[in-house]
C-alpha atoms as a PDB file:
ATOM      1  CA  UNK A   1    -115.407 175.879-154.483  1.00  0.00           C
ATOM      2  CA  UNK A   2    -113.967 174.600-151.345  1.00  0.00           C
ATOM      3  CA  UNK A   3    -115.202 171.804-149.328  1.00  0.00           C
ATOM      4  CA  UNK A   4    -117.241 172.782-146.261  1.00  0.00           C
ATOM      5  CA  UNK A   5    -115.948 173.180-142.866  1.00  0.00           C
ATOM      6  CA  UNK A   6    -116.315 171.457-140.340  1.00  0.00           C
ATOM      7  CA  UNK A   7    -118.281 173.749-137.696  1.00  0.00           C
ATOM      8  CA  UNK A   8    -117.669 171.645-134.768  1.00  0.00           C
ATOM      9  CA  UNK A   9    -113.915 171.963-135.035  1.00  0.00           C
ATOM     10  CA  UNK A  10    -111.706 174.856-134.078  1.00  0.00           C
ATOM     11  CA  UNK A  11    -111.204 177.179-136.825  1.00  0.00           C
ATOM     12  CA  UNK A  12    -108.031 177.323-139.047  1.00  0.00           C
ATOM     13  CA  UNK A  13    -105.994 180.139-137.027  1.00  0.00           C
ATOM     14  CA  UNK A  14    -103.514 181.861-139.877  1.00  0.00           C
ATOM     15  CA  UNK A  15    -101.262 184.679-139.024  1.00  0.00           C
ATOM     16  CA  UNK A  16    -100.149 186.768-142.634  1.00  0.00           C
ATOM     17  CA  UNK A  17     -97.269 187.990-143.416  1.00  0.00           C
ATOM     18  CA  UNK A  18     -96.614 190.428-146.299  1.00  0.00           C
ATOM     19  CA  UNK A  19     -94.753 194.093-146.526  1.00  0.00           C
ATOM     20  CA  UNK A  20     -97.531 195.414-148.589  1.00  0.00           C
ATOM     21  CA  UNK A  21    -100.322 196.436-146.405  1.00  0.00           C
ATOM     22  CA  UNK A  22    -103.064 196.153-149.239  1.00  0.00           C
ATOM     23  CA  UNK A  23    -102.267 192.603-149.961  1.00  0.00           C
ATOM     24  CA  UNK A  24    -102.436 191.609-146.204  1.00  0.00           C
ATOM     25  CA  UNK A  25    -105.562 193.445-146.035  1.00  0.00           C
ATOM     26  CA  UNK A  26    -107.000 191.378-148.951  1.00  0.00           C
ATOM     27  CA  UNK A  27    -105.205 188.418-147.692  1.00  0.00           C
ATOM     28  CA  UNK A  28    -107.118 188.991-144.103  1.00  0.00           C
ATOM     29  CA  UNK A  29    -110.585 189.461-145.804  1.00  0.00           C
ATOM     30  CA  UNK A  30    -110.535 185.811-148.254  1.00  0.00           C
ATOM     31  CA  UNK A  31    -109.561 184.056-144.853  1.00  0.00           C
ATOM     32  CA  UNK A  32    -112.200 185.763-142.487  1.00  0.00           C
ATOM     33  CA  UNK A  33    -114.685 185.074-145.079  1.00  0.00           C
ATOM     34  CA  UNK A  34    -114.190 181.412-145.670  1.00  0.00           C
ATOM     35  CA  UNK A  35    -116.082 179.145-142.957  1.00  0.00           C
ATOM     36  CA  UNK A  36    -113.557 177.709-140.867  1.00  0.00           C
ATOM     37  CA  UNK A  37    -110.637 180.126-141.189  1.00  0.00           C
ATOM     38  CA  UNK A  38    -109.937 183.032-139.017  1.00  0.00           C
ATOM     39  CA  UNK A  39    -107.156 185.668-139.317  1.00  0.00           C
ATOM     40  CA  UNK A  40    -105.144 185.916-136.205  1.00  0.00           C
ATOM     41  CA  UNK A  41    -103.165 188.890-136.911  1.00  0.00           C
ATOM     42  CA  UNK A  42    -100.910 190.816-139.478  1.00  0.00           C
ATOM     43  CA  UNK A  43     -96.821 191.388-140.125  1.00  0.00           C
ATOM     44  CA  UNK A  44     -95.501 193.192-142.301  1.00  0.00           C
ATOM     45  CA  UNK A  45     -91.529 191.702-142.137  1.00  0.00           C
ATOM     46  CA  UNK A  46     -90.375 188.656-141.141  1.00  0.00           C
ATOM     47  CA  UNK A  47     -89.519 190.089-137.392  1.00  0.00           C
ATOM     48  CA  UNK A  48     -92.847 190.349-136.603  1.00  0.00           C
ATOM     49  CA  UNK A  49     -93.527 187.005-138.721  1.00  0.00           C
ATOM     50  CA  UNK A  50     -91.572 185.421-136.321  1.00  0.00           C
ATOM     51  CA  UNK A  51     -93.259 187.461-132.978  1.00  0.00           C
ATOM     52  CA  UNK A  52     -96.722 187.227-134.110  1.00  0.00           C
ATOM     53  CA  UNK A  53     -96.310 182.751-134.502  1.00  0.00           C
ATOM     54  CA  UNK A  54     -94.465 183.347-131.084  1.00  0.00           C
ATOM     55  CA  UNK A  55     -97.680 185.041-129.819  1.00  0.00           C
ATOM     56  CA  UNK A  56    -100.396 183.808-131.271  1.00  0.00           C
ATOM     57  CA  UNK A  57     -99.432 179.996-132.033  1.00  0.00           C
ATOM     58  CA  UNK A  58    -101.177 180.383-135.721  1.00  0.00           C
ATOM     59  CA  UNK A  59    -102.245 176.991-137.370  1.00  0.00           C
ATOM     60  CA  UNK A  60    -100.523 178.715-140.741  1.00  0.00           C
ATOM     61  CA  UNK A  61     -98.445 181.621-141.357  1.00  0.00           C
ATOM     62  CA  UNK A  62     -99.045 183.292-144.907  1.00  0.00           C
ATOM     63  CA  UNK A  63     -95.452 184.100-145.705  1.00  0.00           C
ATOM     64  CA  UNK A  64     -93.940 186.027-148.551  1.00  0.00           C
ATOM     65  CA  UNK A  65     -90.576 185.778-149.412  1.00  0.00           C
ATOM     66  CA  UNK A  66     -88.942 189.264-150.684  1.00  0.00           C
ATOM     67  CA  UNK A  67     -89.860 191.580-146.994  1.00  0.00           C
ATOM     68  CA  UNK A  68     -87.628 194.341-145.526  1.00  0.00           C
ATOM     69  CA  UNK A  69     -85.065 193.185-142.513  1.00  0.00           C
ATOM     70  CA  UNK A  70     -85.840 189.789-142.040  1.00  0.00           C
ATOM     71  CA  UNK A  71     -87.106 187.845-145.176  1.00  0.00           C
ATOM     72  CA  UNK A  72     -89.466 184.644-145.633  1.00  0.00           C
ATOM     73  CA  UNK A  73     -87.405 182.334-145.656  1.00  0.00           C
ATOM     74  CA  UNK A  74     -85.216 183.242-142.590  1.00  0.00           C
ATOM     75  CA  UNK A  75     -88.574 183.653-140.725  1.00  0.00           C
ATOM     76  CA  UNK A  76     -89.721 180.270-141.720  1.00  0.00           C
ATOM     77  CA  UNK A  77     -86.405 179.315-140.837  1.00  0.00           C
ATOM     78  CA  UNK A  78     -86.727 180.608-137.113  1.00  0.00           C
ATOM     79  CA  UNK A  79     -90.517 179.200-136.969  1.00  0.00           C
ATOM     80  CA  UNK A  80     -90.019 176.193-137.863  1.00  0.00           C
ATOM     81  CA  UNK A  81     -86.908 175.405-136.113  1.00  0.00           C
ATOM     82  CA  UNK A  82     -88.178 176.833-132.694  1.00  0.00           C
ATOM     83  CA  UNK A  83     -89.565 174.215-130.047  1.00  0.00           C
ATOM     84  CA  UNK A  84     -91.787 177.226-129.263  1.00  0.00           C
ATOM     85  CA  UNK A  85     -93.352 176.723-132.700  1.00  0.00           C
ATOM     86  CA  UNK A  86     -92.674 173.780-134.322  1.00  0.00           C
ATOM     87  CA  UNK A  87     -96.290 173.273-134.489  1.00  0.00           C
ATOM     88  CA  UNK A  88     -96.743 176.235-136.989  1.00  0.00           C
ATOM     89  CA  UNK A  89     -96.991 175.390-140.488  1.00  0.00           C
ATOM     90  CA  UNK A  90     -95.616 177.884-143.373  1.00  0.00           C
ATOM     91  CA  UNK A  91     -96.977 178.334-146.529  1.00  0.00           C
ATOM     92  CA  UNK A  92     -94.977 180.426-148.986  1.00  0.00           C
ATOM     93  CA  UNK A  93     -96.805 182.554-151.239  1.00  0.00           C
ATOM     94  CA  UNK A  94     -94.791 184.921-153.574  1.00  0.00           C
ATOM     95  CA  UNK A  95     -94.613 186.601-156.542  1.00  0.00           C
ATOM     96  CA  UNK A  96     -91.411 184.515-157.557  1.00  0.00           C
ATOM     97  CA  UNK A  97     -90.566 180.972-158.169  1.00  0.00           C
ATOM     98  CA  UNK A  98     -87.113 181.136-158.692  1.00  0.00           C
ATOM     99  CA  UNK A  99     -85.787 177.913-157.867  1.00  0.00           C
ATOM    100  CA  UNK A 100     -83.664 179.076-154.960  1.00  0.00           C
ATOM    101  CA  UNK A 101     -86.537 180.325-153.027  1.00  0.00           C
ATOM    102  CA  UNK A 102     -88.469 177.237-153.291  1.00  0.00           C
ATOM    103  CA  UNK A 103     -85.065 175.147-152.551  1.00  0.00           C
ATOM    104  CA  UNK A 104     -84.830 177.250-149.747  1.00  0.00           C
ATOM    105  CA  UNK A 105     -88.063 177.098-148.782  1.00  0.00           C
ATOM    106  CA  UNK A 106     -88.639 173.773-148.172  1.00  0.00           C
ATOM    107  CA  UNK A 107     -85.358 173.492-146.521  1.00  0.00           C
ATOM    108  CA  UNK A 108     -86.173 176.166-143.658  1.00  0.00           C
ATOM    109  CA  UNK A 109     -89.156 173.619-143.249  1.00  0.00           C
ATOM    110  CA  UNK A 110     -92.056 175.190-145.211  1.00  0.00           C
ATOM    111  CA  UNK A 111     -94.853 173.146-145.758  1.00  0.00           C
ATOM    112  CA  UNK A 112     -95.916 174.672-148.837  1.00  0.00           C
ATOM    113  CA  UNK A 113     -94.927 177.465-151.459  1.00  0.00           C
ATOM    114  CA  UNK A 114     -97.674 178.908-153.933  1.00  0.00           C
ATOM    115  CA  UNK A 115     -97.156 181.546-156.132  1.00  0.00           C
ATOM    116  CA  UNK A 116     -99.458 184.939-155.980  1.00  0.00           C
ATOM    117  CA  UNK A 117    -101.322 184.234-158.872  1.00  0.00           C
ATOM    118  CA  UNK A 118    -103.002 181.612-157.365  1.00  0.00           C
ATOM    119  CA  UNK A 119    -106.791 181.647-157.294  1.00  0.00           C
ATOM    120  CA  UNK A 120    -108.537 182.337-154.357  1.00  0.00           C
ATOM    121  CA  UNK A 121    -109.961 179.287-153.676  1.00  0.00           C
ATOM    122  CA  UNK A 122    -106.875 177.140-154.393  1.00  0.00           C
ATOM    123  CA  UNK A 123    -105.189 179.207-151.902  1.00  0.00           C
ATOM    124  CA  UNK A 124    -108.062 178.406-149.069  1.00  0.00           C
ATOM    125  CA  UNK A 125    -107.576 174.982-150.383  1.00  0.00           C
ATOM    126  CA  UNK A 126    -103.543 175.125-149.649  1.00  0.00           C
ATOM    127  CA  UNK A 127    -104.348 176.682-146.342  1.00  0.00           C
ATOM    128  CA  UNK A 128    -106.327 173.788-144.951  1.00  0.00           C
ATOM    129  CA  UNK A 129    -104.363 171.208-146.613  1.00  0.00           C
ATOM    130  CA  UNK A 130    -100.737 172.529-145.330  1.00  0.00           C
ATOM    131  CA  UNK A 131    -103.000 173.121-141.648  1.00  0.00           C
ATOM    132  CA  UNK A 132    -103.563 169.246-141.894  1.00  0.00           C
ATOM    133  CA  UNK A 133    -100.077 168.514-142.016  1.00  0.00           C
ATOM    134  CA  UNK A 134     -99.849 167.641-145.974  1.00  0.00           C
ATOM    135  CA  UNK A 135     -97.213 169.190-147.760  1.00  0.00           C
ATOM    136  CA  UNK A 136     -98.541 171.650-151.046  1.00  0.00           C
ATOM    137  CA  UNK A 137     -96.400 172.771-154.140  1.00  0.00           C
ATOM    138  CA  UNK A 138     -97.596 174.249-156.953  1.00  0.00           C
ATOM    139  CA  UNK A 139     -97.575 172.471-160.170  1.00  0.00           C
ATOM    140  CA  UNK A 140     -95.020 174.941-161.890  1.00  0.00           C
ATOM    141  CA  UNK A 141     -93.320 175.069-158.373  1.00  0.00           C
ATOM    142  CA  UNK A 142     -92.592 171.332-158.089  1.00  0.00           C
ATOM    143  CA  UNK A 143     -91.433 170.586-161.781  1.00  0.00           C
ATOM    144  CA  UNK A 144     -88.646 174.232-161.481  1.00  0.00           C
ATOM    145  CA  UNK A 145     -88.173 171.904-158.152  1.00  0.00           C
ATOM    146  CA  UNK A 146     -87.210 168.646-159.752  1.00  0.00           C
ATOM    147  CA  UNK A 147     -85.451 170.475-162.314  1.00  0.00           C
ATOM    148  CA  UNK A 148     -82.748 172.159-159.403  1.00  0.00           C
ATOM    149  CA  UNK A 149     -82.265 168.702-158.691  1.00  0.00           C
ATOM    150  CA  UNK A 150     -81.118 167.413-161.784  1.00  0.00           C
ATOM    151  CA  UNK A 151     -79.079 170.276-162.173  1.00  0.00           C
ATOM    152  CA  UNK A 152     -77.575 169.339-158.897  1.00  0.00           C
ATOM    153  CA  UNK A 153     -73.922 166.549-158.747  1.00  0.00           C
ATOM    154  CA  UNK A 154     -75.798 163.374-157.743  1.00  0.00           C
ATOM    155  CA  UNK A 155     -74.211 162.447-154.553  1.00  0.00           C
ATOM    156  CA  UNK A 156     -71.544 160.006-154.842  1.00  0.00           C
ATOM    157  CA  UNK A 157     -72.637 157.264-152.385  1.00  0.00           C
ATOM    158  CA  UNK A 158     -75.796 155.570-153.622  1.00  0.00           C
ATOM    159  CA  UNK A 159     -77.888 155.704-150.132  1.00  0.00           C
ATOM    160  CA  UNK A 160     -76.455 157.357-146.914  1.00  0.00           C
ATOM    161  CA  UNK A 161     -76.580 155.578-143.764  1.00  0.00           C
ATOM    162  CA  UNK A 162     -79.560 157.818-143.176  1.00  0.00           C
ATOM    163  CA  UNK A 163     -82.163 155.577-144.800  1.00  0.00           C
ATOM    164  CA  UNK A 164     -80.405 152.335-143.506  1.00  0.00           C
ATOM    165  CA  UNK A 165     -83.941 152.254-141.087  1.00  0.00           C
ATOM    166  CA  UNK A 166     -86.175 152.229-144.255  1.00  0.00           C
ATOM    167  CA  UNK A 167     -87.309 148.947-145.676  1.00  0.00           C
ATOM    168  CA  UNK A 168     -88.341 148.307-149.440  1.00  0.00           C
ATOM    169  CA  UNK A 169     -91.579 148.902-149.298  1.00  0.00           C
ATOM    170  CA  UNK A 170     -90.927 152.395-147.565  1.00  0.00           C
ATOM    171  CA  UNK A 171     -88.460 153.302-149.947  1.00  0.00           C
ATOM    172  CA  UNK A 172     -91.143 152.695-152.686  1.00  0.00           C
ATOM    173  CA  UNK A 173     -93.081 155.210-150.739  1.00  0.00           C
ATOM    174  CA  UNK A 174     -90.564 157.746-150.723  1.00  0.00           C
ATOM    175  CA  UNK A 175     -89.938 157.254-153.801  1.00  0.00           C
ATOM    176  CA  UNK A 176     -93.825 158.508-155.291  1.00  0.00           C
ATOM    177  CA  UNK A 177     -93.703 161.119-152.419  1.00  0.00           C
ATOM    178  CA  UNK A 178     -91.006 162.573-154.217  1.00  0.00           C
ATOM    179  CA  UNK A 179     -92.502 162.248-157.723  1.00  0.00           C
ATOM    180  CA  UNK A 180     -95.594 164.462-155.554  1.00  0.00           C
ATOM    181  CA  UNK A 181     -98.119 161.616-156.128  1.00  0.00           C
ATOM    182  CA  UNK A 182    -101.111 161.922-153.188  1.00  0.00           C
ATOM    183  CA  UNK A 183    -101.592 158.993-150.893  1.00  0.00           C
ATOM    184  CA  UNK A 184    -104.369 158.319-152.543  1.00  0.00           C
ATOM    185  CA  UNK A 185    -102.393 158.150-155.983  1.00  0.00           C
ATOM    186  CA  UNK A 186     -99.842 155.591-154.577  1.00  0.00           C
ATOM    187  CA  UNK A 187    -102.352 153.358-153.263  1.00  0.00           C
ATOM    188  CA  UNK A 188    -103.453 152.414-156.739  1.00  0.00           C
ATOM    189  CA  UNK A 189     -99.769 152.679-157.737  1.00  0.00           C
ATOM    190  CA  UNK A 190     -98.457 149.835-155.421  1.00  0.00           C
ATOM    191  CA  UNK A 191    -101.895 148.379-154.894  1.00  0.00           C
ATOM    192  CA  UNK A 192    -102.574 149.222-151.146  1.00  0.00           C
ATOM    193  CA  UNK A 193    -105.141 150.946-148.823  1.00  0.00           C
ATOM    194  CA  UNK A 194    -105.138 154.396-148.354  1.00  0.00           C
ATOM    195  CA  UNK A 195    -104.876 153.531-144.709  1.00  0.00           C
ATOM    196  CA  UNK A 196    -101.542 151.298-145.204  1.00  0.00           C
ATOM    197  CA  UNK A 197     -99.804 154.462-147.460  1.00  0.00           C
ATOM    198  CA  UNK A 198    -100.688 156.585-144.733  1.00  0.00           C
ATOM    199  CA  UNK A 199     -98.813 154.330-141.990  1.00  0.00           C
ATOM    200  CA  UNK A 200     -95.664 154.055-144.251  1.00  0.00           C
ATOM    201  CA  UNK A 201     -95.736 157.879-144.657  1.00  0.00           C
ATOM    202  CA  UNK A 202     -95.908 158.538-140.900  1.00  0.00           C
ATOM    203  CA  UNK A 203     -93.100 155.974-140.746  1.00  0.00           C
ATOM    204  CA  UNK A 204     -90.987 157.670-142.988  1.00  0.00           C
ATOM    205  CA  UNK A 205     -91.644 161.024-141.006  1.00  0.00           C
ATOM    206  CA  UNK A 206     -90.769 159.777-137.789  1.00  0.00           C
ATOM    207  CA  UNK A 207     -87.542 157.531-139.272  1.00  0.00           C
ATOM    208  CA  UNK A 208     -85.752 160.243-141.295  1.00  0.00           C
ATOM    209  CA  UNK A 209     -86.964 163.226-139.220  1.00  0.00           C
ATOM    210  CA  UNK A 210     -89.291 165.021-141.010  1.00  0.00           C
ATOM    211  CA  UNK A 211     -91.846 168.113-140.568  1.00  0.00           C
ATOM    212  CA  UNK A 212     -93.950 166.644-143.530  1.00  0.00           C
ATOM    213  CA  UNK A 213     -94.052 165.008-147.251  1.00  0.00           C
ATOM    214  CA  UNK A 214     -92.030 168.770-148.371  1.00  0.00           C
ATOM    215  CA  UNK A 215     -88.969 167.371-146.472  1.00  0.00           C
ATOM    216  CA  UNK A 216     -89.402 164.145-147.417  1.00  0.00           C
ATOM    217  CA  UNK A 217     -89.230 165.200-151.167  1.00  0.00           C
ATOM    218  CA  UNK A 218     -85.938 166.501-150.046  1.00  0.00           C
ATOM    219  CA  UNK A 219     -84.423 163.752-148.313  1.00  0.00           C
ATOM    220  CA  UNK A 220     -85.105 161.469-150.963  1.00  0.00           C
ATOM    221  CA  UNK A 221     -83.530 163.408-153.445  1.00  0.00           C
ATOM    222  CA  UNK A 222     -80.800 164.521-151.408  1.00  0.00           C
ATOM    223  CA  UNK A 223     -80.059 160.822-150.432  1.00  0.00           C
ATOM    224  CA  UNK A 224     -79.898 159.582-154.206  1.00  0.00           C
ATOM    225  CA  UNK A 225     -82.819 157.604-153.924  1.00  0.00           C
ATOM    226  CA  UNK A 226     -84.423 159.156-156.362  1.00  0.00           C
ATOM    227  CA  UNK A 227     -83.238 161.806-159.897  1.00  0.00           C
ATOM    228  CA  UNK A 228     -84.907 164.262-161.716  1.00  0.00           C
ATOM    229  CA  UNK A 229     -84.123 161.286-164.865  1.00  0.00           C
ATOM    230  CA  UNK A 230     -85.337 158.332-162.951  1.00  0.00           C
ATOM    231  CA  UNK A 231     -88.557 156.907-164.183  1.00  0.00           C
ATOM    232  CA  UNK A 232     -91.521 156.127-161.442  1.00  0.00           C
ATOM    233  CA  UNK A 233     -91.403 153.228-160.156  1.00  0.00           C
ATOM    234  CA  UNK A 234     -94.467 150.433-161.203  1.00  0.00           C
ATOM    235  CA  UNK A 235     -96.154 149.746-164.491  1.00  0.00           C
END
């Protein structure tokens, strides 16, 4: 089950993007039918991915990966990169989790990647919580994730200059960001509020330039601040 919505707020606007018609047709029907959502309107490539978020100014875009011309991930690419649209969020959802894509992915500034197999309501779930700014992977998604890192040559300075800005206690943060613990999960990690994780988060988006916790993952493994071998930090 999901959680109720919120009637007095603006529905969820999400735009999907898919080249087969009878998935986007199924797609269209889960969202119309939850309370809260509403579909905004359909593209079958990522051309018209990119038109329709010109257009419409979706909350979400639905986007596959593997579509004819343009693909996912150059569409994501072009959303999320765009003034025009940089408040659109992407959420990948494809058949394939091949590391690359979700690499990819996340680098073109998606805010989320499921794969198709997902259940329905985990998917409405993802749509609000990638909508609300929080970054989503699934489970299988983010361990193939930290395993492309660990395949990766760690870099050979121990912190670029570009988390010179961060203090301690934010790199702490980053660091459980990028192990995908919830706010709520690092709270009772490093014994703070809720409230407190939540400012050190938006500091760390603002600091090193970030769409959301997705890039963050990124720049903290990209940095050398954290490896796939690493332990957590804490008891």
């Amino acid at each position: 089950m999901t959680r109720p919505a919120d009637v007095s707020a603006a529905p969820i606007r999400v735009l999907i993007a898919d080249d087969q018609a009878l998935l986007r047709g199924s797609l269209r029907v889960l969202v119309d039918a939850e309370p809260g959502l509403v579909a905004t309107s359909e593209a079958a490539n990522g051309a018209e991915a990119v038109r329709g978020a010109r257009q419409d100014l979706p909350d979400v875009v639905l986007m596959d990966v593997r579509m004819p011309g343009l693909d996912g991930i150059e569409a994501t690419r072009q959303i999320c990169g765009s003034p025009d649209t940089a408040n659109v969020k992407v959420l990948i959802l494809t058949m394939f989790d091949l590391d690359e894509y979700v690499y990819a992915a996340l680098r073109a500034g998606a805010g989320g990647f499921l794969l198709k197999d997902t259940p329905p309501a985990e998917l409405i779930a993802a749509i609000r919580v990638v909508a609300a700014g929080d970054a989503l992977l699934a489970p299988a998604v983010t361990r193939r994730l930290i395993a492309e890192f660990a395949r990766r040559p760690q870099p050979s300075q121990p912190l670029p200059r570009a988390l010179d800005g961060v203090t301690g206690r934010e790199r702490e943060v980053l660091t459980l960001v990028a192990r995908g613990l919830s706010n709520t999960e690092i709270a009772e990690r490093l014994y703070l509020g809720i409230a407190t994780v939540k400012t050190h988060v938006g500091h760390l988006l603002t600091k090193l330039y970030c769409r959301d916790r997705a890039q963050l993952v990124i720049v903290a493994y990209e940095s050398g601040l954290v490896t796939a071998a690493r332990p957590p930090i804490g008891p």
